[in-house]
Structure formats: C-alpha cells, structure tokens
Protein backbone atom coordinates (compact mmCIF):
# COMPACT_ATOMS: atom_id res chain seq x y z
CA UNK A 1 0.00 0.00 0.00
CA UNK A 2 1.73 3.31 -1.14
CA UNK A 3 1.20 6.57 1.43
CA UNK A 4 1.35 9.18 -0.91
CA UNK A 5 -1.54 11.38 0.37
CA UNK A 6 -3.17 12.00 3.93
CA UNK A 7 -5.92 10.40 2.50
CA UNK A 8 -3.95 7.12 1.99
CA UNK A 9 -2.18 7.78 5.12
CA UNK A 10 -6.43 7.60 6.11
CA UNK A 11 -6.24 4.05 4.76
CA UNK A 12 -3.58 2.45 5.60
CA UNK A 13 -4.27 3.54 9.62
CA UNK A 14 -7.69 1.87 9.00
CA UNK A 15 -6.57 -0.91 7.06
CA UNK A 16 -4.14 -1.57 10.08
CA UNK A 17 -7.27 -1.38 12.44
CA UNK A 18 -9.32 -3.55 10.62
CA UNK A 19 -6.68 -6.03 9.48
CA UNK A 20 -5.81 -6.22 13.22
CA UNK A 21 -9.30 -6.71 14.32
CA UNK A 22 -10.11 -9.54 11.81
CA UNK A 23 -6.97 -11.34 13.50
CA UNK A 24 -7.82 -10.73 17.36
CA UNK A 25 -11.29 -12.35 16.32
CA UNK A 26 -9.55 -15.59 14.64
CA UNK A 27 -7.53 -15.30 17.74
CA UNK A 28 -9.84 -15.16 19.98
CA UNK A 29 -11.38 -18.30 18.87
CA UNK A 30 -8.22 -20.34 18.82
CA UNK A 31 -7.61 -18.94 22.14
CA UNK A 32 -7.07 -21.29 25.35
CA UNK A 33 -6.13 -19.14 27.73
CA UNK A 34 -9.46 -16.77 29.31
CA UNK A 35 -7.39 -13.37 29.66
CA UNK A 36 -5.71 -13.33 26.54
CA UNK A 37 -9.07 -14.41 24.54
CA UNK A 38 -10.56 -12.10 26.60
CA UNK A 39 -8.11 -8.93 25.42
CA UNK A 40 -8.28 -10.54 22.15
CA UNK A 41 -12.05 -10.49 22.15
CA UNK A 42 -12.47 -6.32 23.35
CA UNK A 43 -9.27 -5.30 21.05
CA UNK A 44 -11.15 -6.80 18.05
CA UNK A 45 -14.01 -4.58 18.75
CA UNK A 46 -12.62 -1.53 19.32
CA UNK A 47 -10.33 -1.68 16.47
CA UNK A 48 -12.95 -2.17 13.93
CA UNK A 49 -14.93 0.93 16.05
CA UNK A 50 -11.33 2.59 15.12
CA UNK A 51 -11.28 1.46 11.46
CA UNK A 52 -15.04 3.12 11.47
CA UNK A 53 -14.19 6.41 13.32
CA UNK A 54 -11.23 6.53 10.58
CA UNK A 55 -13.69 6.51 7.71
CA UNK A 56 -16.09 9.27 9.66
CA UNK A 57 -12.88 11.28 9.64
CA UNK A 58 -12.24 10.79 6.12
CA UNK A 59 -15.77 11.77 5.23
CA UNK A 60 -15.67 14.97 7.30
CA UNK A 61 -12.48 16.09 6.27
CA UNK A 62 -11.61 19.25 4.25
CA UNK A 63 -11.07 17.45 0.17
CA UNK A 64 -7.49 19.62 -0.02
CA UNK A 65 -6.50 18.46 2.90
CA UNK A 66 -7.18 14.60 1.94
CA UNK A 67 -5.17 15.66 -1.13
CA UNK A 68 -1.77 16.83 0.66
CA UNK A 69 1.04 14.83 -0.12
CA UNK A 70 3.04 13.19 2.44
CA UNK A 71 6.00 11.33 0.45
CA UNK A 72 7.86 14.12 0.51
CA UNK A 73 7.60 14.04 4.39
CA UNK A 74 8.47 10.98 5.47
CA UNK A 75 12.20 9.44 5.13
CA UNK A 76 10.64 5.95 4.43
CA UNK A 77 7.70 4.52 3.76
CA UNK A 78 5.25 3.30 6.53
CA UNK A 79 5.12 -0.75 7.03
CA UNK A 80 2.62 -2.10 4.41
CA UNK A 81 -0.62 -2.84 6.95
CA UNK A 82 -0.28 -6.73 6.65
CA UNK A 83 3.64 -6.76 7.81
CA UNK A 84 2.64 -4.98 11.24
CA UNK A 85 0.11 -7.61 12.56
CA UNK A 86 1.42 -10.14 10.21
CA UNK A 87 1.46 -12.39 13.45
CA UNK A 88 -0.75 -11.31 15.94
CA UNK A 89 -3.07 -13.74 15.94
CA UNK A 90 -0.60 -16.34 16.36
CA UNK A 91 0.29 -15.50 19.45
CA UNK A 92 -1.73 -16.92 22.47
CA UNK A 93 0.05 -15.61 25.60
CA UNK A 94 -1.47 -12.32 27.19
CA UNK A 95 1.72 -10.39 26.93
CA UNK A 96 2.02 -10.94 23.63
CA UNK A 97 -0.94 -9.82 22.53
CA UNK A 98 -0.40 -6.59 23.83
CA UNK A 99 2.71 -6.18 22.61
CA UNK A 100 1.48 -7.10 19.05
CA UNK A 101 -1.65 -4.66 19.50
CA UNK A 102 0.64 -1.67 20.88
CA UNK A 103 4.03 -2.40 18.20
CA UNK A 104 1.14 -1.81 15.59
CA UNK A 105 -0.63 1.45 17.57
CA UNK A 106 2.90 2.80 18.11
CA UNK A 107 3.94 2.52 14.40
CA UNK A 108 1.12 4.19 13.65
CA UNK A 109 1.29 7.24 16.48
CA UNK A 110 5.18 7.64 15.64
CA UNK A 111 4.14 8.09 11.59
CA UNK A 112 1.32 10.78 13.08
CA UNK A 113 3.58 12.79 15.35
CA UNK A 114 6.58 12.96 12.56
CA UNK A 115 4.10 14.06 10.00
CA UNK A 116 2.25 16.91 12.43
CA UNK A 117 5.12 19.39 12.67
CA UNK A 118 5.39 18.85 9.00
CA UNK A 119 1.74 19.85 7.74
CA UNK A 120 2.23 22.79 5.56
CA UNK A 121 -1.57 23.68 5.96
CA UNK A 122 -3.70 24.25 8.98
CA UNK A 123 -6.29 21.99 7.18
CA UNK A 124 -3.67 19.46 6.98
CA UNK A 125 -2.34 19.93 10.28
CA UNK A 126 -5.97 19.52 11.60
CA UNK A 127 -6.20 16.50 9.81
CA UNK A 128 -3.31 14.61 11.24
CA UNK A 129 -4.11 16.49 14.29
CA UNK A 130 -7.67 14.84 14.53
CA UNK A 131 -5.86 11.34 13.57
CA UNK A 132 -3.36 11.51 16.29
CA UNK A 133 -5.24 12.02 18.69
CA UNK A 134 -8.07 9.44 17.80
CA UNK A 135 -5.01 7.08 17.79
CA UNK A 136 -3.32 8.56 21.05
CA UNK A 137 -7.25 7.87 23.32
CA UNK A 138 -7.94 4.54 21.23
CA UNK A 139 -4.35 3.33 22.81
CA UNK A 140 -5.03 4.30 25.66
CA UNK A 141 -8.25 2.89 26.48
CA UNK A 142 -6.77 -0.20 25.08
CA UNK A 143 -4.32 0.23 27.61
CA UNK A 144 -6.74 0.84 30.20
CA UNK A 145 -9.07 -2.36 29.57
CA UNK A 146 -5.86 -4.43 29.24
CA UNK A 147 -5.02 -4.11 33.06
CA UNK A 148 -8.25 -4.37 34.04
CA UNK A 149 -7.78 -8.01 32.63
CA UNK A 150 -4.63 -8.67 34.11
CA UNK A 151 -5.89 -8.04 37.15
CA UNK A 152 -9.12 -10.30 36.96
C-alpha cells in the first residue's frame, strides 16, 4: 500500500485497524487461555470501532486536505498494513498480545507525530491532528481495559 496522500495515510491507519481486528477475532477463537481471549475479544471490537471512526474522519475532512502529499515528508515509507500484525493472531500468551496490539498502535502514532510538525496547511495539520489524537485515546483505552484483565 503506497502513502502518498493523507488520505492514503487515512487508509492504511484503518486498514491496520481492521486487518488487526479480523486477527484478534480468529484469535480469539483459537484462544485457550481466558485473559488473553478475553483482550483478544475487546481489542477486536474496538479496532474495527477505530477502522469506522477513521472513515467518519475521512468523510468529514476538508477534500485539499485529503489531497496533501506526504511522500515528501516521510524518510521511508510506513510498514505495508499486513507486515505490522502479520502475526498477531498467532500468538496466544497475554503479553504478547499486547505487545502485538501496541508495536502496531505505536507505528502508527510515531508516523502521526513525525508528519504533524510537517503539515504545511492548517487543514492538513488539523487532519493529522484529529488522527493523532483518535489514535493517542484509542491506545489508551486499550491500555486501560488491558489491566483491568490482568488483574481479573
């Protein structure tokens, strides 16, 4: 997937989402162990809430700003989608599922923050703005649910 635009940066953040929350649900059902099905089962939801919110974002945004190239921006491109949860749902121990989950949210959040000092345009800097901190809450809450689990 080629990041060219802010609107295909757009994509390829929900493509992560959704291609991560299809894999916590085959987990999830592979899944032995109760807490890490358990994380498994509330990250896939709430990623494919993220992959929706995402799209809402895309549909409100300004159309220039959608437009703005990003190439120039970033020193490499971001991980294609299916390389950054390429093996989450293989894994079946709790820790590792929240590493997978957050290695994918911080790849993500560390693209955002290196693009939103760069934004040449306050529509664009809105834009990645609004995605950042979308992202920056989402991984939180994740974070939030996921010691709530522990502890159970």
């Amino acid at each position: 997937m080629k990041v060219e635009t802010l609107n295909e940066l757009l994509n390829w953040s929900s493509t992560i989402h959704a291609e991560l929350a299809d894999r916590m649900n085959r987990g999830a059902a592979q899944s032995p162990d109760g807490p890490a099905r358990w994380l498994m089962q509330y990250v896939a939801k709430h990623e494919a809430q993220m992959a929706d919110q995402l799209e809402g974002i895309e549909e409100a945004a300004d159309r220039k700003a959608l437009k703005t190239w990003v190439y120039d921006w970033l020193e490499h491109p971001p991980a294609k989608p299916e390389t950054l949860v390429a093996d989450a749902d293989r894994e079946t121990a709790f820790e590792a599922v929240a590493r997978a989950v957050f290695d994918a949210h911080n790849e993500i959040i560390t693209v955002l923050r290196f693009l939103v000092d760069r934004a040449d345009t306050p529509e664009a800097k809105e834009l990645v703005q609004q995605m950042l901190g979308l992202e920056e809450g989402h991984t939180r809450q994740i974070g939030q649910q996921m010691h709530r689990i522990r502890d159970m």
